[in-house]
Protein backbone atom coordinates (compact mmCIF):
# COMPACT_ATOMS: atom_id res chain seq x y z
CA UNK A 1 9.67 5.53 -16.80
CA UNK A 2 7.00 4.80 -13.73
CA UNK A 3 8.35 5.20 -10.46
CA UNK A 4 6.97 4.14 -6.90
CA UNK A 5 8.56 5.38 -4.09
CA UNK A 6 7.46 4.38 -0.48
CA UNK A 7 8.27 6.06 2.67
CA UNK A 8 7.07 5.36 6.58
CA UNK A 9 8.02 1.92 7.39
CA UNK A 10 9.92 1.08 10.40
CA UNK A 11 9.66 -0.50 14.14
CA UNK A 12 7.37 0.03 16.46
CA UNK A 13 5.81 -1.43 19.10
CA UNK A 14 2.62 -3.66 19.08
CA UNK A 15 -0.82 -0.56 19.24
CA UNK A 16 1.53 1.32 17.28
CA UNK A 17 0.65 3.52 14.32
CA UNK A 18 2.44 3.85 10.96
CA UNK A 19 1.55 5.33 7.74
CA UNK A 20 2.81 4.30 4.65
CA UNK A 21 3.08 6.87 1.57
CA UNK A 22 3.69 5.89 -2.15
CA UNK A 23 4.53 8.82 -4.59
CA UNK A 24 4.06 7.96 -8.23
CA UNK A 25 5.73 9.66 -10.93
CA UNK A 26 6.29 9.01 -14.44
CA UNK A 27 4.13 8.77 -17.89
CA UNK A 28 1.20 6.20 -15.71
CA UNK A 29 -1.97 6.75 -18.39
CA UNK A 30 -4.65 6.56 -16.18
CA UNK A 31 -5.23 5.20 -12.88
CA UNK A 32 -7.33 2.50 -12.20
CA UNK A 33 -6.65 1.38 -8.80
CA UNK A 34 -3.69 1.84 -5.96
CA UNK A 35 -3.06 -0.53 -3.10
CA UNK A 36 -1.11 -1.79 -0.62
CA UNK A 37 0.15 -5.26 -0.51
CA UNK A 38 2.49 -7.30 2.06
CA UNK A 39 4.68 -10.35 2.49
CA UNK A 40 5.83 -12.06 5.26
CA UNK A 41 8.26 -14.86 5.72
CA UNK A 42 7.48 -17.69 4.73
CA UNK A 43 3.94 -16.77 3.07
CA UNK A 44 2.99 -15.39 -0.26
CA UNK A 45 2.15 -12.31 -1.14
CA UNK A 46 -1.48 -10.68 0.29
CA UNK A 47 -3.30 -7.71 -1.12
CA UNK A 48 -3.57 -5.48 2.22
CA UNK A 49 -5.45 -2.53 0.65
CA UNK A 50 -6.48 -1.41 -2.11
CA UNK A 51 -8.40 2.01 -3.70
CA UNK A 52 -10.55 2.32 -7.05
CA UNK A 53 -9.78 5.30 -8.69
CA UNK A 54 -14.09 5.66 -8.04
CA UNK A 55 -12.72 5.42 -4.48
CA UNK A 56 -13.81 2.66 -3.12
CA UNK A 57 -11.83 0.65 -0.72
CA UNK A 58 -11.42 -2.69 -0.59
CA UNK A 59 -9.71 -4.57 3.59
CA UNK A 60 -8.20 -7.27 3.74
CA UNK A 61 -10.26 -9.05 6.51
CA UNK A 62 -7.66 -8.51 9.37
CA UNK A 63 -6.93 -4.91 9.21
CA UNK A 64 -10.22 -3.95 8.97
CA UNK A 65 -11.22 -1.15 11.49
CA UNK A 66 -7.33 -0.96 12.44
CA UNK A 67 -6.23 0.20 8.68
CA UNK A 68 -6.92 3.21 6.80
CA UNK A 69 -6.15 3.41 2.70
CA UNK A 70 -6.57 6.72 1.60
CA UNK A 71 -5.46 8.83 -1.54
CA UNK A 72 -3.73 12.39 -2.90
CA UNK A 73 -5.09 12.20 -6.96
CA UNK A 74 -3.50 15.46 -7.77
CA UNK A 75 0.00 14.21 -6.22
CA UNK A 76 -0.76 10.58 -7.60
CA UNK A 77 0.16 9.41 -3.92
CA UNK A 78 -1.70 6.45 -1.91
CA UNK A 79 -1.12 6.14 1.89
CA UNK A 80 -2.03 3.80 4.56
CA UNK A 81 -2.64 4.44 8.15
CA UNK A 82 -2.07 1.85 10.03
CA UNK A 83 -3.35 1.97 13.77
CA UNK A 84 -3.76 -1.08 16.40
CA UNK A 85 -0.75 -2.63 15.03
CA UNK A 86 0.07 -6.47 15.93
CA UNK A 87 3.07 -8.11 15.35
CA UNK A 88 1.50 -10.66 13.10
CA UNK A 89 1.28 -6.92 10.85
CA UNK A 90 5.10 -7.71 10.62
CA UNK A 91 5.95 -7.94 7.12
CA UNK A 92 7.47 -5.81 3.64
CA UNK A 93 4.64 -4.01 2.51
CA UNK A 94 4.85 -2.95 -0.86
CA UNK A 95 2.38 -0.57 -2.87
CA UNK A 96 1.10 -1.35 -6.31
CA UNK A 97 -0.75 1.00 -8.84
CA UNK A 98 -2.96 -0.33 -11.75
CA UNK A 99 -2.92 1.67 -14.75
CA UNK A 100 -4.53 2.05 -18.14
CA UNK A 101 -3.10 3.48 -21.37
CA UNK A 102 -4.75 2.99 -24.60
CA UNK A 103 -5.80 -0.26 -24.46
CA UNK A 104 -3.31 -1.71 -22.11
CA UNK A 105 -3.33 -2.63 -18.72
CA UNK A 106 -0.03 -1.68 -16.52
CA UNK A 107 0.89 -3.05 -13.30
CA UNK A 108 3.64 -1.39 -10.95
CA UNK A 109 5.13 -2.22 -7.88
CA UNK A 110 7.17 -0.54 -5.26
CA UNK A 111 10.04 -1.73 -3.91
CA UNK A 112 8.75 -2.56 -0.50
CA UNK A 113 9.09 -0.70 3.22
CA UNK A 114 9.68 -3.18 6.45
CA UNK A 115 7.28 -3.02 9.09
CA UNK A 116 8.00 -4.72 12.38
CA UNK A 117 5.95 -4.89 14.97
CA UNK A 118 7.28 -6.02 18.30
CA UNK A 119 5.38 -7.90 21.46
């Protein structure tokens, strides 16, 4: 069984920093890509981050220069810095990995970690 489990949300103030960790576990296959993704009230889902397993990154156009998506391979664990924050940042981020086994594509989800980000 694939597990995702997030860590570092929480409230802080607007410039803030946060970073987000996401430890993967379980029989995955191979990697393709990890990312982070949020929602906020109200709106749909929006891919924040994401990392190819190449490692090449991939911004979301409003948290570029203010977020940072990096990656552990050996611990199969994603991160995101998160510097500069705003409160429009406010939202349940939630990290997703992309995986390949045989000849099937997987797609996992976290359970999502609240940011807030007050004025």
């Amino acid at each position: 069984q694939v597990q995702l489990v997030e860590s570092g949300g929480g409230l802080v103030q607007a410039g803030g920093s946060l970073r987000l960790s996401c430890a993967v576990s379980g029989s995955i296959g191979s990697i393709k890509a990890m990312g982070w993704y949020r929602q906020a009230p109200g709106k749909e889902r929006e891919s924040v981050a994401t990392i190819a397993s190449g490692g090449d990154t991939d911004y979301e156009d409003s948290v570029k220069g203010r977020f940072t998506i990096s990656r552990d391979n050996a611990k199969n664990t994603v991160f995101l810095q998160m510097n500069s924050l705003k409160p429009e940042d406010t939202a349940v981020y939630y990290c997703n990995v992309k995986t390949i086994r045989a000849i099937w594509d997987y797609d996992y989800w976290g359970q999502g970690t609240q940011v807030t980000v007050s004025s």
